[in-house]
Protein backbone atom coordinates (compact mmCIF):
# COMPACT_ATOMS: atom_id res chain seq x y z
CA UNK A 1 -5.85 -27.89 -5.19
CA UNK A 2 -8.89 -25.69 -4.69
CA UNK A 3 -12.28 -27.04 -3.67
CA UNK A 4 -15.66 -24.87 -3.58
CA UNK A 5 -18.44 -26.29 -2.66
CA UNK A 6 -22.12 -24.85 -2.40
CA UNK A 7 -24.05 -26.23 0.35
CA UNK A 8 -27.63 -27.08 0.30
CA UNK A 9 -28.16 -23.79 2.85
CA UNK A 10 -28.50 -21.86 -0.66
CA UNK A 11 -31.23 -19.68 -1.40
CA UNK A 12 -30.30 -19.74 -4.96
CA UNK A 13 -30.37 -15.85 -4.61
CA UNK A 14 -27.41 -15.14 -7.36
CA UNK A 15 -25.40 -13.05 -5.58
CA UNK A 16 -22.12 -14.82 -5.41
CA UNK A 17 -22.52 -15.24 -9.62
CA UNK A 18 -22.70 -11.60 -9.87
CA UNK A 19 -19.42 -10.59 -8.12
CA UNK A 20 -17.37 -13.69 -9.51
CA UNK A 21 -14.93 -11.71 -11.64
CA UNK A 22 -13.42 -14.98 -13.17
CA UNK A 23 -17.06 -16.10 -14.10
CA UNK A 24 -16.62 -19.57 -12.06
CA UNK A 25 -20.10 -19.83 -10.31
CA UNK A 26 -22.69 -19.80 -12.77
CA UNK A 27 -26.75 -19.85 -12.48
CA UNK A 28 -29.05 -20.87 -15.41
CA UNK A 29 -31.74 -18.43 -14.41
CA UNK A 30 -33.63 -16.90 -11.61
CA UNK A 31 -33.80 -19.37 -8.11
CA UNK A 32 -31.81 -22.11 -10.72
CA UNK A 33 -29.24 -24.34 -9.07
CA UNK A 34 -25.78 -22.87 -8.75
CA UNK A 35 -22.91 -24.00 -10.64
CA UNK A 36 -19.13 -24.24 -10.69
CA UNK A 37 -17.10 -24.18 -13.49
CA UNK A 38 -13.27 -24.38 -14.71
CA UNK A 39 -12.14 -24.29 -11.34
CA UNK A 40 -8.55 -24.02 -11.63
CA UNK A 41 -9.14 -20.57 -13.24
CA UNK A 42 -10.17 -19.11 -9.76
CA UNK A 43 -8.16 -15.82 -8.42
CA UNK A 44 -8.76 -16.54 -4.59
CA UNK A 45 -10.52 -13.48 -4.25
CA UNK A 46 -13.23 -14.61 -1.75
CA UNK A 47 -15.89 -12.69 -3.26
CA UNK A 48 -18.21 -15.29 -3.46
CA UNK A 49 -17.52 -16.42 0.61
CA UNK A 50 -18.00 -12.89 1.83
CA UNK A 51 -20.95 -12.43 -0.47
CA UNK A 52 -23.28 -14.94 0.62
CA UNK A 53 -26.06 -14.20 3.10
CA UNK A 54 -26.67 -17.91 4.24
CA UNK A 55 -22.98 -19.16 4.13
CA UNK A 56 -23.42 -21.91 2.04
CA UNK A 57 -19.89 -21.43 0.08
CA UNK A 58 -17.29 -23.16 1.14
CA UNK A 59 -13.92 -22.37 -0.55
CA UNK A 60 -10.86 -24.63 0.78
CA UNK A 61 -8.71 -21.22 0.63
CA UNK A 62 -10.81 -19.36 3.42
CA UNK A 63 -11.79 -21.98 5.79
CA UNK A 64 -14.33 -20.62 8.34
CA UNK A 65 -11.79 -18.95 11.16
CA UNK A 66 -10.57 -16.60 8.15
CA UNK A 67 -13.88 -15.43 7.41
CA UNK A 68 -15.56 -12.65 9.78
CA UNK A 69 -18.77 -10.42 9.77
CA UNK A 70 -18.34 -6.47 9.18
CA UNK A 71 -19.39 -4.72 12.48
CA UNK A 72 -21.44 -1.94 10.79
CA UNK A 73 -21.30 0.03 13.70
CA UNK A 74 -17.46 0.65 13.70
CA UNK A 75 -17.80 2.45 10.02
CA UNK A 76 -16.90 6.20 9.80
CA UNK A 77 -19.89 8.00 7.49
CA UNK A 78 -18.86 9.53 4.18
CA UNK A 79 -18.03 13.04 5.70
CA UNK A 80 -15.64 11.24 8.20
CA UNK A 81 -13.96 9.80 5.59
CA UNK A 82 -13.45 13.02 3.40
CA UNK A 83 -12.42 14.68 6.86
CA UNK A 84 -9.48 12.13 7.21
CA UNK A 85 -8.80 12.36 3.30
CA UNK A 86 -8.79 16.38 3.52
CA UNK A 87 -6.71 16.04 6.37
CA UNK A 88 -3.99 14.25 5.15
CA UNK A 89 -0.80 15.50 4.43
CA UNK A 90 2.95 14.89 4.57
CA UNK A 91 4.26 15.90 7.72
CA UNK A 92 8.20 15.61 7.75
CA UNK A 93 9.01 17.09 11.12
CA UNK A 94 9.42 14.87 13.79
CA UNK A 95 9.78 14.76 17.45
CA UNK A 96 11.98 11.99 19.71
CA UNK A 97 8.93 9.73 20.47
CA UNK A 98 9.42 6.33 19.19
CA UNK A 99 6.34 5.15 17.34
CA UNK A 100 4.56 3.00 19.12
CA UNK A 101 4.56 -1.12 18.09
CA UNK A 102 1.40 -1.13 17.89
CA UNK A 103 0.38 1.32 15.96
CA UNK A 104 3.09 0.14 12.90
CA UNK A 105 1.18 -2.79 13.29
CA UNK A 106 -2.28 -1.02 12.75
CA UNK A 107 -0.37 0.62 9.59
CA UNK A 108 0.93 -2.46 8.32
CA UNK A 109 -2.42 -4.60 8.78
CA UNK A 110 -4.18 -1.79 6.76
CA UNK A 111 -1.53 -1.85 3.33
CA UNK A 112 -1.69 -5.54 3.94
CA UNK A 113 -5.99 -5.23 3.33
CA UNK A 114 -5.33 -3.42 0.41
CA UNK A 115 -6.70 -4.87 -3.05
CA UNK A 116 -4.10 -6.23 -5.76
CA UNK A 117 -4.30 -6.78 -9.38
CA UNK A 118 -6.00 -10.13 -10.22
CA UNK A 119 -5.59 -10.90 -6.05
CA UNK A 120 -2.06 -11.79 -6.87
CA UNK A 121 -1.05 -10.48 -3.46
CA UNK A 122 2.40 -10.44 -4.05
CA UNK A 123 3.90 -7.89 -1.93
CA UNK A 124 6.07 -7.54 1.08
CA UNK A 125 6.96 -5.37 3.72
CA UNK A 126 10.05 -4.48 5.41
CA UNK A 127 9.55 -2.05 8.89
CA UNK A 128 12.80 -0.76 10.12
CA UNK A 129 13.00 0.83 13.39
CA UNK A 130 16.89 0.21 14.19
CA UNK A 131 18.33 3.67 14.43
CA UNK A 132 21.48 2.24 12.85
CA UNK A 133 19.89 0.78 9.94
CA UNK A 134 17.50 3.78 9.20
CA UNK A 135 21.01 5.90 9.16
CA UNK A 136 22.31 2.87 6.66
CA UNK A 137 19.42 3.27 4.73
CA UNK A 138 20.09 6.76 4.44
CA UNK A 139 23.86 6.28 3.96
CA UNK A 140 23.10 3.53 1.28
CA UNK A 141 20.59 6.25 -0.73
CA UNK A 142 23.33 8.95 -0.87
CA UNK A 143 26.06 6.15 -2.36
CA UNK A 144 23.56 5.62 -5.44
CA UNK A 145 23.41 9.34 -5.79
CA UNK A 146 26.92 9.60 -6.05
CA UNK A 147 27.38 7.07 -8.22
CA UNK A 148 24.65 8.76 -10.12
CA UNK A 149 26.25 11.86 -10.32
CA UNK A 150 28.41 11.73 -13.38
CA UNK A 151 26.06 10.22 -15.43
CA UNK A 152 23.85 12.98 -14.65
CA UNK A 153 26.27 15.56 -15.54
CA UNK A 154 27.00 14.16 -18.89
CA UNK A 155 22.89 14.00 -19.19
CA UNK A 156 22.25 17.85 -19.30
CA UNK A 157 19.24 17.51 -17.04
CA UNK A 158 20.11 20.39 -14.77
CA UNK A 159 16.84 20.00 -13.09
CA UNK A 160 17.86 16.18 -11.62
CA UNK A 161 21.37 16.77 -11.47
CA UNK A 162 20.67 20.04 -8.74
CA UNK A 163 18.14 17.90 -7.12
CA UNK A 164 21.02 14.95 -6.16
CA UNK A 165 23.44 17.50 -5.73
CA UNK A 166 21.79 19.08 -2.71
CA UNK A 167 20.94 16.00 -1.40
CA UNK A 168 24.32 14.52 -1.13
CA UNK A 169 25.73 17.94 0.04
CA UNK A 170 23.43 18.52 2.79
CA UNK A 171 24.05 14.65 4.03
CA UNK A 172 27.94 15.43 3.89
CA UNK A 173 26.86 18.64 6.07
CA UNK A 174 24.90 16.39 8.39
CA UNK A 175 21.23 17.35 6.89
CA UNK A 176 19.51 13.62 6.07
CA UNK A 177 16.78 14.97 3.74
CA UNK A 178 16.19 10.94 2.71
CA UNK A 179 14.60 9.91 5.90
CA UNK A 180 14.58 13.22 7.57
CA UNK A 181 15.32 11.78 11.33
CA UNK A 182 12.08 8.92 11.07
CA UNK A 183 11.93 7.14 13.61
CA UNK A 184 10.65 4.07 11.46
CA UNK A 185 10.54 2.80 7.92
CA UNK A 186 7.91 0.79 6.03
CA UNK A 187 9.35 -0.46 2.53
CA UNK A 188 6.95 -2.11 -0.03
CA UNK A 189 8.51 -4.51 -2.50
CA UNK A 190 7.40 -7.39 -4.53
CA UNK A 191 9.69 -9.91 -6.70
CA UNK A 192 6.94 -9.56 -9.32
CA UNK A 193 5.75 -6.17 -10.86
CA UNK A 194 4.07 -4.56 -8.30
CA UNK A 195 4.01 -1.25 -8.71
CA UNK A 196 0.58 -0.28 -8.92
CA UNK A 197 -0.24 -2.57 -5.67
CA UNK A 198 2.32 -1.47 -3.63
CA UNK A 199 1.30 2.82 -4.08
CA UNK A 200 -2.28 1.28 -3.31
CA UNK A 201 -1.40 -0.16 -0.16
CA UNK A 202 0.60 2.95 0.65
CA UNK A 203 -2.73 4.37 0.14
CA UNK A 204 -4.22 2.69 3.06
CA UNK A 205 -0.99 2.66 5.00
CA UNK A 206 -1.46 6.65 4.61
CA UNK A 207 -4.74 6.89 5.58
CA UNK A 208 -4.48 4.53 8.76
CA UNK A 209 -1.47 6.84 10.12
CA UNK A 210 -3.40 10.05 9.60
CA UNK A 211 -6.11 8.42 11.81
CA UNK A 212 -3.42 7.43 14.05
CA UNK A 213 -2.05 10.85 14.60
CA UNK A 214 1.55 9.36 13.20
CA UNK A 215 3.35 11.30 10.92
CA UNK A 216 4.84 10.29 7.79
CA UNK A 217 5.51 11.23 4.31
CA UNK A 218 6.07 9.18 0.62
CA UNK A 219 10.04 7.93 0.98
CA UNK A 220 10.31 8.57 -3.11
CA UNK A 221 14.16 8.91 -2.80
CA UNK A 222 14.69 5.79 -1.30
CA UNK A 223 12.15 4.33 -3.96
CA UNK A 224 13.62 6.77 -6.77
CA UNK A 225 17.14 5.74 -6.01
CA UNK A 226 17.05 2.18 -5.26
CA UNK A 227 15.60 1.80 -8.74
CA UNK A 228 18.83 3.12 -10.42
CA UNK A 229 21.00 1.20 -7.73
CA UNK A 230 22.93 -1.39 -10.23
CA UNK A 231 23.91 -3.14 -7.56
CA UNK A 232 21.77 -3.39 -5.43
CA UNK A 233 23.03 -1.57 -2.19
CA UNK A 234 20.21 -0.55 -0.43
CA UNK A 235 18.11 -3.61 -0.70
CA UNK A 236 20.92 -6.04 0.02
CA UNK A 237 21.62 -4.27 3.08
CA UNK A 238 18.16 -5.02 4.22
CA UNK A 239 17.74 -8.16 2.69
CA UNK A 240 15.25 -7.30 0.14
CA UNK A 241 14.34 -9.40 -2.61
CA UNK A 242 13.02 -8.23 -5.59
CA UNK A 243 12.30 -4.38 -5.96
CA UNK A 244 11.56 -1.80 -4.16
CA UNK A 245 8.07 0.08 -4.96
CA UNK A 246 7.06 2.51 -2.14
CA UNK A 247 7.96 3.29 1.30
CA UNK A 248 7.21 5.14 4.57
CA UNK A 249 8.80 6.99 6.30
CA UNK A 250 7.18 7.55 9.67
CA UNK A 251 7.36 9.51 13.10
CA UNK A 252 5.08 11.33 16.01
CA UNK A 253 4.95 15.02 14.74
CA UNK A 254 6.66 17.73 16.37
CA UNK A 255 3.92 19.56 14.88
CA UNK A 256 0.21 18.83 14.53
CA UNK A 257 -1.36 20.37 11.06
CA UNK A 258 -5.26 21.75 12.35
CA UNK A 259 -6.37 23.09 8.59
CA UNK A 260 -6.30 21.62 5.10
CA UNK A 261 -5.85 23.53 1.77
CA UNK A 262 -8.23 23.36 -1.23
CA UNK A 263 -6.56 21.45 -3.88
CA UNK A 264 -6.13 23.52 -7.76
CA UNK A 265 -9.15 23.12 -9.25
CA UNK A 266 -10.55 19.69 -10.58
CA UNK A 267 -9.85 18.59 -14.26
CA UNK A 268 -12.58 16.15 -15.15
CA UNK A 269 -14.37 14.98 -18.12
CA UNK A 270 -17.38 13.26 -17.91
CA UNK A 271 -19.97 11.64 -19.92
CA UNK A 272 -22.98 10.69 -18.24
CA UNK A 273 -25.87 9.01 -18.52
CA UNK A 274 -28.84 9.87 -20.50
CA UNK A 275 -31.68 11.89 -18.75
């Protein structure tokens, strides 16, 4: 059962009511007491504990070791951040280096920080680094895509049905364009519908490997494919629960990209304020 209490440290300042998306804290008016209300309707989200300047709420779900001030000093600036964004880019060529433990870990603790609808928080990861079981994962892909085959014929959609083609050819001819020789595998999956959550944490999962210098790119077949995989194949193999909503595939580049490409023009409409 949750508790929150709000200690007599308070200032009465407001801010934890403002950022309460389920509306729980409440304040009468300006410097009025705080209060709580229906409870059991609270998300977990912690908003109110990291919000408060004097610590004076106490929420049973974040006891105090879980709780931990932003050093300021460690933040890129805004043009940092667009660098990294700018820079980032699929990069499927990889050497023989093994990627570090570590830095997985880095990559997993940053999809792992990423927001969730309603702070659900419902997904999981599965990192493969077992050269056998990347090649299984591989293996497992292609056997949806035949079985997919004939129902893609009978479809008419040329475009999909040339796509799997060439994929299961060139694996027959010993080209894996599925994992394309990663040396490690990051698969997102949830056993409730998570979807959106799971291509936000890629997101971050992205973004921390750019910074790393790993490469990696968006594993859509495996995702693609292990959607249309009746039963179940490639997440039985790897003990998956649930379904599969993004993955990583990930490697130290052979190659090292040193420019980024303007995007097509931006289609935006906007309605802004009044002046």
């Amino acid at each position: 059962m949750i508790t929150l209490t709000i200690e007599q440290t308070c200032i009465r300042c407001g801010e934890c009511v403002s950022v309460c998306p389920a509306h729980i804290l409440t304040q009468e008016g300006k410097q009025s007491e705080i209060g709580i209300n229906n409870l059991p309707t609270c998300i977990e989200c912690g908003q109110c504990v990291a919000i408060c300047p004097t610590d004076s709420v106490t929420h049973s779900t974040f006891p105090p070791e879980t709780v931990h001030k932003v050093n300021e000093s460690l933040l890129p600036s805004p043009d940092a951040v667009m660098e990294l964004i700018r820079k980032r880019r699929s990069n499927r060529s990889f050497s023989d280096k093994e990627v570090p433990t570590e830095l997985l870990d880095k990559i997993l603790e940053a999809a792992h920080f990423a927001p969730t609808g309603a702070n659900r928080q419902t997904l999981q990861y599965t990192l493969v680094t077992n050269d056998r079981v990347l090649q299984e994962v591989t293996a497992n892909t292609i056997k949806v895509i035949d079985q997919q085959l004939a129902a893609w014929k009978d479809s008419g959609n040329e475009e999909m049905l040339n796509m799997m083609s060439r994929l299961s050819i060139s694996y027959k001819q010993g080209t894996d364009l599925i994992l394309r020789g990663a040396k490690a595998l990051i698969l997102i999956h949830s056993t409730a519908n998570g979807s959106a959550d799971a291509n936000i944490a890629y997101q971050n999962a992205s973004l921390m490997a750019e910074s790393l210098k790993v490469g990696h790119f968006y594993t859509g077949y495996v995702y693609m494919f292990s959607s249309m995989d009746k039963e179940g194949i490639i997440k039985k193999a790897l003990g998956i629960e649930g379904d599969i909503y993004a993955g990583m595939a990930l490697g130290m580049p052979k190659y090292s990209f040193k420019k980024y490409i303007d995007r097509k023009p931006m289609v935006i409409n906007k309605f802004l304020w009044n002046l």
